[in-house]
PDB file of N, CA and C in Angstrom:
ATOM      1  N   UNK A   1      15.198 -68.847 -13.344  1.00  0.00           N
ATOM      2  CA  UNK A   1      16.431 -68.901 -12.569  1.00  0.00           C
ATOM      3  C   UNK A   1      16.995 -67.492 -12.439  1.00  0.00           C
ATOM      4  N   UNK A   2      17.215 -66.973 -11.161  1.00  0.00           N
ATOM      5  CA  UNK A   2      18.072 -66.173 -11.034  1.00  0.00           C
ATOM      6  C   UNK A   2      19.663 -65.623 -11.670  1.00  0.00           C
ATOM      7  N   UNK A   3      19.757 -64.780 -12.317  1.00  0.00           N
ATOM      8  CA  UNK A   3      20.752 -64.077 -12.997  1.00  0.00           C
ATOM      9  C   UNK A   3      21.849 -64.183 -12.013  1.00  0.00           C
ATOM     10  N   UNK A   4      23.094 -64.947 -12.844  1.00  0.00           N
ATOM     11  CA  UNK A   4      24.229 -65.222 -11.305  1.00  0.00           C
ATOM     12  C   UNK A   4      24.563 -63.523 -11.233  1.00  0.00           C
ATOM     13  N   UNK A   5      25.218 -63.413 -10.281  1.00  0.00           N
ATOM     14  CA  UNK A   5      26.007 -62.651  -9.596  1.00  0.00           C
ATOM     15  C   UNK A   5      27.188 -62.435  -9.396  1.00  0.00           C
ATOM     16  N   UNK A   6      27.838 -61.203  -9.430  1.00  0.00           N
ATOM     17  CA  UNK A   6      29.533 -61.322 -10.009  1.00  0.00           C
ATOM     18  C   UNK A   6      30.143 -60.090  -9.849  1.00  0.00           C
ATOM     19  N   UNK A   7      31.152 -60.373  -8.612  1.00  0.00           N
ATOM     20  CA  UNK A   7      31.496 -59.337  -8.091  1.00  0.00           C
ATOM     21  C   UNK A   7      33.326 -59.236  -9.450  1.00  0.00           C
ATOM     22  N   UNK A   8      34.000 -57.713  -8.705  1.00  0.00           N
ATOM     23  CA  UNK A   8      34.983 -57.514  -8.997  1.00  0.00           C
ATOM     24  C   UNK A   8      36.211 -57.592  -8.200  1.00  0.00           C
ATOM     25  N   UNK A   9      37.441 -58.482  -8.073  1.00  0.00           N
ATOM     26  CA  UNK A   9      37.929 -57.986  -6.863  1.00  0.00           C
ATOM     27  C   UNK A   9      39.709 -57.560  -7.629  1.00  0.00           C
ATOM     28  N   UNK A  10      40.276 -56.816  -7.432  1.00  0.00           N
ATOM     29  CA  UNK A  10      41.460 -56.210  -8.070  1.00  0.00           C
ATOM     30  C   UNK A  10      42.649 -57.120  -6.839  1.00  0.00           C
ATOM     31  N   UNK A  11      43.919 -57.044  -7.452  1.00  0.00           N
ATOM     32  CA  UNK A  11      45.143 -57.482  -6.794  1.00  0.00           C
ATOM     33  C   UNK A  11      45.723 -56.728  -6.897  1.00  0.00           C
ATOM     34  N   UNK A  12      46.818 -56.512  -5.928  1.00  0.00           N
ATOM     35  CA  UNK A  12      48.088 -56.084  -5.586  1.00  0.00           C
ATOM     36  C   UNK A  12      48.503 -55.249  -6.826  1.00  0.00           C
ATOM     37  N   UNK A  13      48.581 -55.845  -8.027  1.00  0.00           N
ATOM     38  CA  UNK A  13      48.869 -55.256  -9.613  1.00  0.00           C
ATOM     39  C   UNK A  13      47.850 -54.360 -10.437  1.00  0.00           C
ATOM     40  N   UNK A  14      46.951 -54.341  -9.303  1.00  0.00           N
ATOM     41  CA  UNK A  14      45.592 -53.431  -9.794  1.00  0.00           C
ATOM     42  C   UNK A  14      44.940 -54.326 -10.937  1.00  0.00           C
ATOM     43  N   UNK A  15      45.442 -55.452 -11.574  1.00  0.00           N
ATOM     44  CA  UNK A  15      44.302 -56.061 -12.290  1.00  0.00           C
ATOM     45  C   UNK A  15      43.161 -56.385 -11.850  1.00  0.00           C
ATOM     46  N   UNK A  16      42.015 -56.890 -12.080  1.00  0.00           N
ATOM     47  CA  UNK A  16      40.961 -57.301 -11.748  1.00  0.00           C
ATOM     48  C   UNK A  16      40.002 -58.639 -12.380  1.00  0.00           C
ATOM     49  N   UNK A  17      39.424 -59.160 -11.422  1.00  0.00           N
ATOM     50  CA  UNK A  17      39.419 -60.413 -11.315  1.00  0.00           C
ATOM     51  C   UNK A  17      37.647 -60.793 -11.066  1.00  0.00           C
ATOM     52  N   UNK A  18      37.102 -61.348 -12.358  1.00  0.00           N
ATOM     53  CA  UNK A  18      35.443 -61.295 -12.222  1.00  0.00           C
ATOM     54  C   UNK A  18      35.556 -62.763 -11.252  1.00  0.00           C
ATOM     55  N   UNK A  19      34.411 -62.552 -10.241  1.00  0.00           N
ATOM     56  CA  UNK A  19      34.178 -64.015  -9.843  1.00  0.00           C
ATOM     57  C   UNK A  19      32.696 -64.124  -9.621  1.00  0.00           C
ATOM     58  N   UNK A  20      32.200 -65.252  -9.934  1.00  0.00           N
ATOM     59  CA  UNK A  20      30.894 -65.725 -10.084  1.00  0.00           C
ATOM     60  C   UNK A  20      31.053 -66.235  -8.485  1.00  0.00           C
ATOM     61  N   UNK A  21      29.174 -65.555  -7.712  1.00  0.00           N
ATOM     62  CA  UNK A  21      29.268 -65.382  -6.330  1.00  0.00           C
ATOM     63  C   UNK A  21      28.098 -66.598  -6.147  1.00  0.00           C
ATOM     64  N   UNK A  22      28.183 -67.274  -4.980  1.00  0.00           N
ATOM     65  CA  UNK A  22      27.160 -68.314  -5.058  1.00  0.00           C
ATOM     66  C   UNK A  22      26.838 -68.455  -3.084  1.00  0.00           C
ATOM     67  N   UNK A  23      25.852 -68.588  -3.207  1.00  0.00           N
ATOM     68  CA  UNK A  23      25.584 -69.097  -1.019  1.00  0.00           C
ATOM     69  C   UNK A  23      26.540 -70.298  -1.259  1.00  0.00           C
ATOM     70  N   UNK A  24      27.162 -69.973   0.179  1.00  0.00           N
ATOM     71  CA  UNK A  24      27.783 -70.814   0.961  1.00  0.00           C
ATOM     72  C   UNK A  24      27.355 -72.507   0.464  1.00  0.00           C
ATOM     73  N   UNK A  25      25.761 -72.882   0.927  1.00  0.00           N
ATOM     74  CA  UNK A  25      25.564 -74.491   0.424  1.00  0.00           C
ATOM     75  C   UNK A  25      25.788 -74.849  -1.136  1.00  0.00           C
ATOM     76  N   UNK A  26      25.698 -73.803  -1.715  1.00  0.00           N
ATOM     77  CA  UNK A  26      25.802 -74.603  -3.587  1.00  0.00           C
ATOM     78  C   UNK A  26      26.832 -75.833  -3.524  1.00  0.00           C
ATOM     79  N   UNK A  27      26.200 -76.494  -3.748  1.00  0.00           N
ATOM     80  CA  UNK A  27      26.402 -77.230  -4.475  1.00  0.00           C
ATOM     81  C   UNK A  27      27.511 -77.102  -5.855  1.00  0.00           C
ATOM     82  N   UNK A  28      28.457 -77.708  -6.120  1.00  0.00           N
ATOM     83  CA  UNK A  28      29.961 -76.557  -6.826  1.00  0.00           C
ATOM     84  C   UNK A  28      30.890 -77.705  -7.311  1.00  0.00           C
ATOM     85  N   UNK A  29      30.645 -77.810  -8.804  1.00  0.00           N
ATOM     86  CA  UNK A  29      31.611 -78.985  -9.733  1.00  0.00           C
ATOM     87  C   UNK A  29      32.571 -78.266 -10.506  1.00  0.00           C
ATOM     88  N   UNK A  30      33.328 -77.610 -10.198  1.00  0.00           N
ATOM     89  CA  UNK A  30      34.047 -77.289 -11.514  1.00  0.00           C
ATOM     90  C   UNK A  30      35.500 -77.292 -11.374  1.00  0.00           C
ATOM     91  N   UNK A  31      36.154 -76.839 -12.376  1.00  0.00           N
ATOM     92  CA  UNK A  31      37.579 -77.411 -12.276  1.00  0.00           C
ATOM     93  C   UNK A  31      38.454 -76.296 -12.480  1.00  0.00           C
ATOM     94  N   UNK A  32      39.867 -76.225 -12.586  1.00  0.00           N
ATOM     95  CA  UNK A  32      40.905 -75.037 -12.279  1.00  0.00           C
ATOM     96  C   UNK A  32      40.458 -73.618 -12.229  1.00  0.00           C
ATOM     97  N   UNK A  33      40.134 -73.459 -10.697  1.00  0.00           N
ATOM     98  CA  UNK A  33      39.668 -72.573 -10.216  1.00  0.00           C
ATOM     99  C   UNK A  33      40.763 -72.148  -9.109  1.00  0.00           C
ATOM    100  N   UNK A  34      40.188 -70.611  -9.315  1.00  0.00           N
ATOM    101  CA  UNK A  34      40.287 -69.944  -8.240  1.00  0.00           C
ATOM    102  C   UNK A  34      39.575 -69.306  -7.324  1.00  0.00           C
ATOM    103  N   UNK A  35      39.026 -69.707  -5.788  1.00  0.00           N
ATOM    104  CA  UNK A  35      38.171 -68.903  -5.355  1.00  0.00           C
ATOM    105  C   UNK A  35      38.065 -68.583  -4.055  1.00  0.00           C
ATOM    106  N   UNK A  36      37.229 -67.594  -3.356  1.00  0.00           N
ATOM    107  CA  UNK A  36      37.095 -67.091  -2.592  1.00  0.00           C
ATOM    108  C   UNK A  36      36.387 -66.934  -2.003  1.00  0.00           C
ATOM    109  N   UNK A  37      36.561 -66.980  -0.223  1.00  0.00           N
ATOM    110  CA  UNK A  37      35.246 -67.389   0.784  1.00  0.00           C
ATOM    111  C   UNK A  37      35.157 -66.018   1.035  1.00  0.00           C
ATOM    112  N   UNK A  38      33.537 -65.621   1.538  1.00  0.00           N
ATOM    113  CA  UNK A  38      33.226 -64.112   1.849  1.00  0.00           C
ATOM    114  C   UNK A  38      32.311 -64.118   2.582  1.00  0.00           C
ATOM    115  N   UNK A  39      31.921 -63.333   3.000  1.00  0.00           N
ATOM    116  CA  UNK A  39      31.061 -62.624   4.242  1.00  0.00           C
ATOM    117  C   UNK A  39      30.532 -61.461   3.800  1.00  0.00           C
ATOM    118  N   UNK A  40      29.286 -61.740   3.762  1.00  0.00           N
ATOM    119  CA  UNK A  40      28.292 -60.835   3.152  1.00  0.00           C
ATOM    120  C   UNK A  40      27.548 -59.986   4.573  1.00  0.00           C
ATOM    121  N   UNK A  41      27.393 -58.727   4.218  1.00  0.00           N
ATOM    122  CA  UNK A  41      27.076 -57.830   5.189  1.00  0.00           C
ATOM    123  C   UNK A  41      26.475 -56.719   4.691  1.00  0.00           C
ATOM    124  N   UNK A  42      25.807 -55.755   5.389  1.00  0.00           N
ATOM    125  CA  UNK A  42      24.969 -54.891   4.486  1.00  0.00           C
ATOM    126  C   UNK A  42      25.614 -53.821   3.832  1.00  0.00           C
ATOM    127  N   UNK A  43      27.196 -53.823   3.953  1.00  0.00           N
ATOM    128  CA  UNK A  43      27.930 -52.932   3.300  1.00  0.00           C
ATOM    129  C   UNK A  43      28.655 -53.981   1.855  1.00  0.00           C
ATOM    130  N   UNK A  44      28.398 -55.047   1.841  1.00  0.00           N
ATOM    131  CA  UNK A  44      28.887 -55.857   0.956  1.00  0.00           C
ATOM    132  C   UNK A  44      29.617 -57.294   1.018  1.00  0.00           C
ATOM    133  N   UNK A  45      30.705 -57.175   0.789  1.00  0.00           N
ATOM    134  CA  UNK A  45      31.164 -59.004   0.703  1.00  0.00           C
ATOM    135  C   UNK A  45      32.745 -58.095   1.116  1.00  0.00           C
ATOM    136  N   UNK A  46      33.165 -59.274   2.254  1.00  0.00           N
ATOM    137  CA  UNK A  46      34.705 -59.164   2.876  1.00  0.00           C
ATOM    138  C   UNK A  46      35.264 -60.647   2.693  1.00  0.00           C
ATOM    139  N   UNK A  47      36.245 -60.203   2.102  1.00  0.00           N
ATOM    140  CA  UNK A  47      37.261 -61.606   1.545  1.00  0.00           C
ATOM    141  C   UNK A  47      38.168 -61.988   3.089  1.00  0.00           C
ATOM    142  N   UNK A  48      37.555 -63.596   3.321  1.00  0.00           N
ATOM    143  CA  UNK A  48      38.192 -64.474   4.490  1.00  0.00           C
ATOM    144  C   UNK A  48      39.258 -65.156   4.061  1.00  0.00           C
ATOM    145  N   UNK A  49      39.049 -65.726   2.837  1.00  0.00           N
ATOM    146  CA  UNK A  49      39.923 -66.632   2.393  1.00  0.00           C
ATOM    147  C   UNK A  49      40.440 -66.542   1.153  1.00  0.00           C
ATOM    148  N   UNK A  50      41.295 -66.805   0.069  1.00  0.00           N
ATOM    149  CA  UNK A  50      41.683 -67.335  -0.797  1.00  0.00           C
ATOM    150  C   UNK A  50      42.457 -68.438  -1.351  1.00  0.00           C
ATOM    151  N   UNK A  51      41.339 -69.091  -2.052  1.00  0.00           N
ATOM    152  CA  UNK A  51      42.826 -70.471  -2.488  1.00  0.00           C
ATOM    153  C   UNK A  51      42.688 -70.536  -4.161  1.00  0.00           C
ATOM    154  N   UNK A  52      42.864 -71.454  -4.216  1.00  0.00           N
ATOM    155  CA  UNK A  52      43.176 -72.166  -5.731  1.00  0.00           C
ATOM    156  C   UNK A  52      43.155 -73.631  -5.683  1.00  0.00           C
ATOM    157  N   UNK A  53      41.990 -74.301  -6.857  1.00  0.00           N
ATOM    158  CA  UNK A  53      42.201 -75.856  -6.561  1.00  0.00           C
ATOM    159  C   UNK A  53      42.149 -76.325  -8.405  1.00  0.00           C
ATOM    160  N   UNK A  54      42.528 -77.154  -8.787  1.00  0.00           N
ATOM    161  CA  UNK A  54      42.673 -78.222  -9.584  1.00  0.00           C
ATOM    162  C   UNK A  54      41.088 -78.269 -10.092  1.00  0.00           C
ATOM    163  N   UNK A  55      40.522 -78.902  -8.798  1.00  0.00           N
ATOM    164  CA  UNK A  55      39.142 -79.298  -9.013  1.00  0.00           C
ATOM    165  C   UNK A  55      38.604 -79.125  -7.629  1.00  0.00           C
ATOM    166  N   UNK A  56      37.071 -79.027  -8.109  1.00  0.00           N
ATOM    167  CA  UNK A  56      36.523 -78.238  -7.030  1.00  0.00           C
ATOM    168  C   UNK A  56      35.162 -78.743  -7.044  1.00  0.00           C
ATOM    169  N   UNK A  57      34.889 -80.052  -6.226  1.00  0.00           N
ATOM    170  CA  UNK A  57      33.924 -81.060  -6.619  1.00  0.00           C
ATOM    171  C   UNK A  57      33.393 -80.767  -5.362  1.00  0.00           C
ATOM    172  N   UNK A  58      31.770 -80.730  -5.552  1.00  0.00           N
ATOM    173  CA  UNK A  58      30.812 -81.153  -4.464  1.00  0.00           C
ATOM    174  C   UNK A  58      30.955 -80.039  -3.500  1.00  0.00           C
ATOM    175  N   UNK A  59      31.204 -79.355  -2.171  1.00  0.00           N
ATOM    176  CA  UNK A  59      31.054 -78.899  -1.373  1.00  0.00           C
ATOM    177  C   UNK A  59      32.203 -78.334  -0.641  1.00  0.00           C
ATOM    178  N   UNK A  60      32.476 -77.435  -0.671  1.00  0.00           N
ATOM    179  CA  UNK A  60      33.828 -77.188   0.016  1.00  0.00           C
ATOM    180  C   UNK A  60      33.944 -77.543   1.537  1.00  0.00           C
ATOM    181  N   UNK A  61      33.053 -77.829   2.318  1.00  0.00           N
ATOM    182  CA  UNK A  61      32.617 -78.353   3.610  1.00  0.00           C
ATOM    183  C   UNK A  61      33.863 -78.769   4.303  1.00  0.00           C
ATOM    184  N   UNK A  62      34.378 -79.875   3.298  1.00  0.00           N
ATOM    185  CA  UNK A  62      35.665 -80.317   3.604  1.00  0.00           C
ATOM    186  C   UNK A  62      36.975 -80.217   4.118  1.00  0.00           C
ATOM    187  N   UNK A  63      36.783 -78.571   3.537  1.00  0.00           N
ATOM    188  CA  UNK A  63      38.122 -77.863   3.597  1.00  0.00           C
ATOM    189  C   UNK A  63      38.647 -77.739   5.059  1.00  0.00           C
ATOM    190  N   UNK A  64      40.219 -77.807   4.635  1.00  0.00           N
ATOM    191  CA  UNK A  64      40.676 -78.071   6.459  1.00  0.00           C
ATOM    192  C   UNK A  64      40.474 -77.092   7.295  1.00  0.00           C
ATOM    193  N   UNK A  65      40.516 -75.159   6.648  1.00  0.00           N
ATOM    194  CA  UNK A  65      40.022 -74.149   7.286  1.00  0.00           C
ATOM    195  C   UNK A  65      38.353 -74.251   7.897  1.00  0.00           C
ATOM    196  N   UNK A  66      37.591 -75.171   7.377  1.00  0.00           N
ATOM    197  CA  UNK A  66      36.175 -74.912   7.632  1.00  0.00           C
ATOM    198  C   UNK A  66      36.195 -74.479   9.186  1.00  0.00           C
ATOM    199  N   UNK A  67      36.392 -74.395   9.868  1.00  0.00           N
ATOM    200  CA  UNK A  67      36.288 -74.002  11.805  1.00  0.00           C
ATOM    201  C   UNK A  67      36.320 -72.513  11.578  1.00  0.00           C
ATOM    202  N   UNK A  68      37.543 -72.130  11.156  1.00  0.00           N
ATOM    203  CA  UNK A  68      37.860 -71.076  10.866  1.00  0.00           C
ATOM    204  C   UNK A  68      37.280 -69.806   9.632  1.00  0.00           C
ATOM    205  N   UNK A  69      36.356 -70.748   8.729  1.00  0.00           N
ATOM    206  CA  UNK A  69      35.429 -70.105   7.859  1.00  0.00           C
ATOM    207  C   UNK A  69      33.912 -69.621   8.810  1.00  0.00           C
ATOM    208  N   UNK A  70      33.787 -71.083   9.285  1.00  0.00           N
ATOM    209  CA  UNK A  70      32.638 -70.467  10.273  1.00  0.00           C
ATOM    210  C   UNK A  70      32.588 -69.790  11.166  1.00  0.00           C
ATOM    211  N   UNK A  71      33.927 -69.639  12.343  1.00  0.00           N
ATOM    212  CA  UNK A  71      33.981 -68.565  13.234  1.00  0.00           C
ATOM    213  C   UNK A  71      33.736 -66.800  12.488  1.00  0.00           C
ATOM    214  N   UNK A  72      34.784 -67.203  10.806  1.00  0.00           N
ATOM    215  CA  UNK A  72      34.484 -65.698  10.351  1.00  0.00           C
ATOM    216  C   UNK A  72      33.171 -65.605   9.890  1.00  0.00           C
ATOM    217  N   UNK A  73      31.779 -66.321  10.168  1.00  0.00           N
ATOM    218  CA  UNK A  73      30.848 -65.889   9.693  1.00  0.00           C
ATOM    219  C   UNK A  73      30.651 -65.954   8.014  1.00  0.00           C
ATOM    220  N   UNK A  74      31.114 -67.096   7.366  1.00  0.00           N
ATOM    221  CA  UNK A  74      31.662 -66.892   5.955  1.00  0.00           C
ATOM    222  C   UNK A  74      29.997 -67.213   5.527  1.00  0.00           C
ATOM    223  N   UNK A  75      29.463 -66.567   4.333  1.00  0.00           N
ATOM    224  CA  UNK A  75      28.229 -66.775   3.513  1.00  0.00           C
ATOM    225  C   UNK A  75      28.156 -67.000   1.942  1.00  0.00           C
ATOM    226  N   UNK A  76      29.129 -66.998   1.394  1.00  0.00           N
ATOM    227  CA  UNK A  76      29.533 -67.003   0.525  1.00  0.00           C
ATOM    228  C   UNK A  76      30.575 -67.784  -0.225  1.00  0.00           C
ATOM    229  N   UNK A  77      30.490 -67.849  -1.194  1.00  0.00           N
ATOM    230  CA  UNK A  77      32.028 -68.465  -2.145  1.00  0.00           C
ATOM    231  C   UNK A  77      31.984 -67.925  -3.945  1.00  0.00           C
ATOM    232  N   UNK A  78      33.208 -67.237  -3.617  1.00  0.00           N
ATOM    233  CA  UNK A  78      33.544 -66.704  -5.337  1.00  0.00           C
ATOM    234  C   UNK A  78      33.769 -67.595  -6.108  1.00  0.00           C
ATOM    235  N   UNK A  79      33.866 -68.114  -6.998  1.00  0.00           N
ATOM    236  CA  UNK A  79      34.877 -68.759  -8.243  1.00  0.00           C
ATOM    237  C   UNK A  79      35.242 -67.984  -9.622  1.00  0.00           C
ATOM    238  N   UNK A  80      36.405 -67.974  -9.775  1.00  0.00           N
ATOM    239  CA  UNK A  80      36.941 -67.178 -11.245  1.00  0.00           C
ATOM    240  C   UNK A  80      37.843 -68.579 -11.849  1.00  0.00           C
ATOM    241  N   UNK A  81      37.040 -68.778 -12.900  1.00  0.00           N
ATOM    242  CA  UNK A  81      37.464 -69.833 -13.804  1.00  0.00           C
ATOM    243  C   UNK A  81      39.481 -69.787 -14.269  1.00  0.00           C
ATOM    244  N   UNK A  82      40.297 -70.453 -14.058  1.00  0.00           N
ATOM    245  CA  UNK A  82      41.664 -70.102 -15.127  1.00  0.00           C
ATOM    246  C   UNK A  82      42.359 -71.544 -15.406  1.00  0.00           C
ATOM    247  N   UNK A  83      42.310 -71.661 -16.416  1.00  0.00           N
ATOM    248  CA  UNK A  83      42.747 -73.396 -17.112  1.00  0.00           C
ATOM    249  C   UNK A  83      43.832 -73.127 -16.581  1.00  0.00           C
ATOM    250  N   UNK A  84      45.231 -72.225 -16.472  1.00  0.00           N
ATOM    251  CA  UNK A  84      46.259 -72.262 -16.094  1.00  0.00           C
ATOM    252  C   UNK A  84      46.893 -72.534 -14.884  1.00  0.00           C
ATOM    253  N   UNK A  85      47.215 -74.022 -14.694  1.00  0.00           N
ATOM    254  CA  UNK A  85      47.940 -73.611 -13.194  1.00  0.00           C
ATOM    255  C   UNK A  85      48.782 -72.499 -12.954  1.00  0.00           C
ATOM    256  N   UNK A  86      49.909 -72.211 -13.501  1.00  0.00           N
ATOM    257  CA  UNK A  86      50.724 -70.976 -13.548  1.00  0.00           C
ATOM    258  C   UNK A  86      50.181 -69.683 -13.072  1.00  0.00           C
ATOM    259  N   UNK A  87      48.836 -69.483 -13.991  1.00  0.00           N
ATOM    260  CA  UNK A  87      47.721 -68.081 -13.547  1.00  0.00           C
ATOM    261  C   UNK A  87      47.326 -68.193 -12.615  1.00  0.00           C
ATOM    262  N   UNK A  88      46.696 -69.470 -12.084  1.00  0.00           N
ATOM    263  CA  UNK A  88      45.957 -69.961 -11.033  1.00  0.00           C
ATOM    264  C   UNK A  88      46.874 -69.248  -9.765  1.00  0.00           C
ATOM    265  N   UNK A  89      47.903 -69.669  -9.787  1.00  0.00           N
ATOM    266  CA  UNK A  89      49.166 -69.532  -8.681  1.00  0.00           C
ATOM    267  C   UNK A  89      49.278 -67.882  -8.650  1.00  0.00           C
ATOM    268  N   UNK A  90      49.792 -67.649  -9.555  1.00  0.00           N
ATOM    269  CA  UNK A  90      50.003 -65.681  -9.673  1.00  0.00           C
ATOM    270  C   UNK A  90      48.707 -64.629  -9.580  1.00  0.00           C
ATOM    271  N   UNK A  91      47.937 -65.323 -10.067  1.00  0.00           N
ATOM    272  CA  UNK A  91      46.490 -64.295 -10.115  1.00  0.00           C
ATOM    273  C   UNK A  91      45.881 -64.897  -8.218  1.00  0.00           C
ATOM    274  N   UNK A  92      46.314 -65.967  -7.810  1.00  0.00           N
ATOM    275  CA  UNK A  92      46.173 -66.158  -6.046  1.00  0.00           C
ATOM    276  C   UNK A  92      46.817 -65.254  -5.419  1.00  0.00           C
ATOM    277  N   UNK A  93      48.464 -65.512  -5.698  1.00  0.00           N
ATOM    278  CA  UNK A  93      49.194 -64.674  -4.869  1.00  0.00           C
ATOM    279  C   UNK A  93      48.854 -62.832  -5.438  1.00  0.00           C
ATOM    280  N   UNK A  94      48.504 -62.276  -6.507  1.00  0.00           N
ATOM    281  CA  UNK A  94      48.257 -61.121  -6.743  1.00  0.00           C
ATOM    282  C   UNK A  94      46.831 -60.670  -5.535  1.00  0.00           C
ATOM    283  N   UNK A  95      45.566 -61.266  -5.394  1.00  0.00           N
ATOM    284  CA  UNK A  95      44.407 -60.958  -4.669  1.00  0.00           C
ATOM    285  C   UNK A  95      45.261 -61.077  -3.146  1.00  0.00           C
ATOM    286  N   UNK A  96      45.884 -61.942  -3.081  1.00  0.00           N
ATOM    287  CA  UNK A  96      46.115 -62.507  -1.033  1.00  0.00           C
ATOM    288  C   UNK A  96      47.272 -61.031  -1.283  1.00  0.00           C
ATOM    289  N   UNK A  97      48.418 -60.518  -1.760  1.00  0.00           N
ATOM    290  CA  UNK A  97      48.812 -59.486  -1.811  1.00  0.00           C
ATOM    291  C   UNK A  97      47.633 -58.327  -1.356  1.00  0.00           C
ATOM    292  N   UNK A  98      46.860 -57.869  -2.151  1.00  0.00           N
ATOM    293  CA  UNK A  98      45.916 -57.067  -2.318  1.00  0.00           C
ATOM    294  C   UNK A  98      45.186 -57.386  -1.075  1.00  0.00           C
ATOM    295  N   UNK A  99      44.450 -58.186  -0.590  1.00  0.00           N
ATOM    296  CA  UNK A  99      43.235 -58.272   0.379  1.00  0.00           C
ATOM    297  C   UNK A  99      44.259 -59.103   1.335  1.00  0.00           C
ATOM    298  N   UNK A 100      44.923 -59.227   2.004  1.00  0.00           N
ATOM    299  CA  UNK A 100      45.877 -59.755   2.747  1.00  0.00           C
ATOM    300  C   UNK A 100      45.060 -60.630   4.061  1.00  0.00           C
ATOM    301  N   UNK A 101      44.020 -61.500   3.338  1.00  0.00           N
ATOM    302  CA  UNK A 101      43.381 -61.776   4.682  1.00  0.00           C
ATOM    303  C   UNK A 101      44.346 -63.055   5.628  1.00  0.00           C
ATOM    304  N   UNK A 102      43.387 -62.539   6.801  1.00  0.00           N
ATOM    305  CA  UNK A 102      44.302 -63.508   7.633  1.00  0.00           C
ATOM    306  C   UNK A 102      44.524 -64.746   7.623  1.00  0.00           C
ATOM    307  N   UNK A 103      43.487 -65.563   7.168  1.00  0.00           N
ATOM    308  CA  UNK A 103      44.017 -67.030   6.995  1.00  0.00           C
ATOM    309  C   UNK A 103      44.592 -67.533   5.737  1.00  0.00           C
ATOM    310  N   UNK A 104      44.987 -66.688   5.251  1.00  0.00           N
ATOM    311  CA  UNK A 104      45.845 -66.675   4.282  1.00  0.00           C
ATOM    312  C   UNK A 104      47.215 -66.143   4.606  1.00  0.00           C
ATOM    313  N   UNK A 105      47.323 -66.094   5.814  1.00  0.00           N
ATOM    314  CA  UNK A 105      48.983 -65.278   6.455  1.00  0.00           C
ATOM    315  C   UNK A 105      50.277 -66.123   5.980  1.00  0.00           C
ATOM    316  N   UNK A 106      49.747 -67.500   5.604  1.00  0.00           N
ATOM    317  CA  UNK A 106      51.172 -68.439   5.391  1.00  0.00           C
ATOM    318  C   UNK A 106      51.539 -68.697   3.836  1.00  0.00           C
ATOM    319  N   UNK A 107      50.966 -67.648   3.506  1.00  0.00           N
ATOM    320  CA  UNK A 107      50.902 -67.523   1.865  1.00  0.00           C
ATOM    321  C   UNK A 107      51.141 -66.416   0.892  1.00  0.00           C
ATOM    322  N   UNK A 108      51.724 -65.119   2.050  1.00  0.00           N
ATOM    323  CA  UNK A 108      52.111 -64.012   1.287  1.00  0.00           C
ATOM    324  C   UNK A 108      53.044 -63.687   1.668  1.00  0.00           C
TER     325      UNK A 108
END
């Protein structure tokens, strides 16, 4: 098996934030997360999205942005593990500060 992959991405507060990087289809069970859709390119990975979920079962496919993941060409999805809702919420709004992407405009 391939050695996961794990980028760095810093917030607004300059902390920084490991997230385990996976293709777009994985397949993806896990729970109080935070993560992030990306677009991989030969200069690297550009952050489309950020959210935060509870639980994070089966396929993000679902998600109500999906139109809007695929127009941006999305290939990717981060996850950074945090049991805390509280963190979950502040360590979100710290990255959407920092990487201010656009479909995230109703959230900073």
């Amino acid at each position: 098996m391939d050695k996961e992959k794990t980028i760095l991405l810093n917030g607004a507060s300059d902390r920084s934030y490991i997230f385990t990087i996976y293709p777009w289809q994985t397949l993806l069970v896990c729970s109080s997360v935070i993560y992030v859709v990306l677009r991989q390119d030969r200069f690297g990975y550009s952050v489309i999205y950020i959210g935060s979920t509870g639980m994070l079962s089966g396929h993000i496919s679902d998600h109500p942005l999906l139109i809007e993941f695929n127009e941006a060409d999305k290939t990717h999805i981060g996850i950074h593990i945090e049991p805390s809702s509280l963190m979950r919420e502040v360590k979100q709004k710290d990255l959407v500060m920092n990487f201010m992407p656009t479909l995230n405009r109703d959230e900073r």
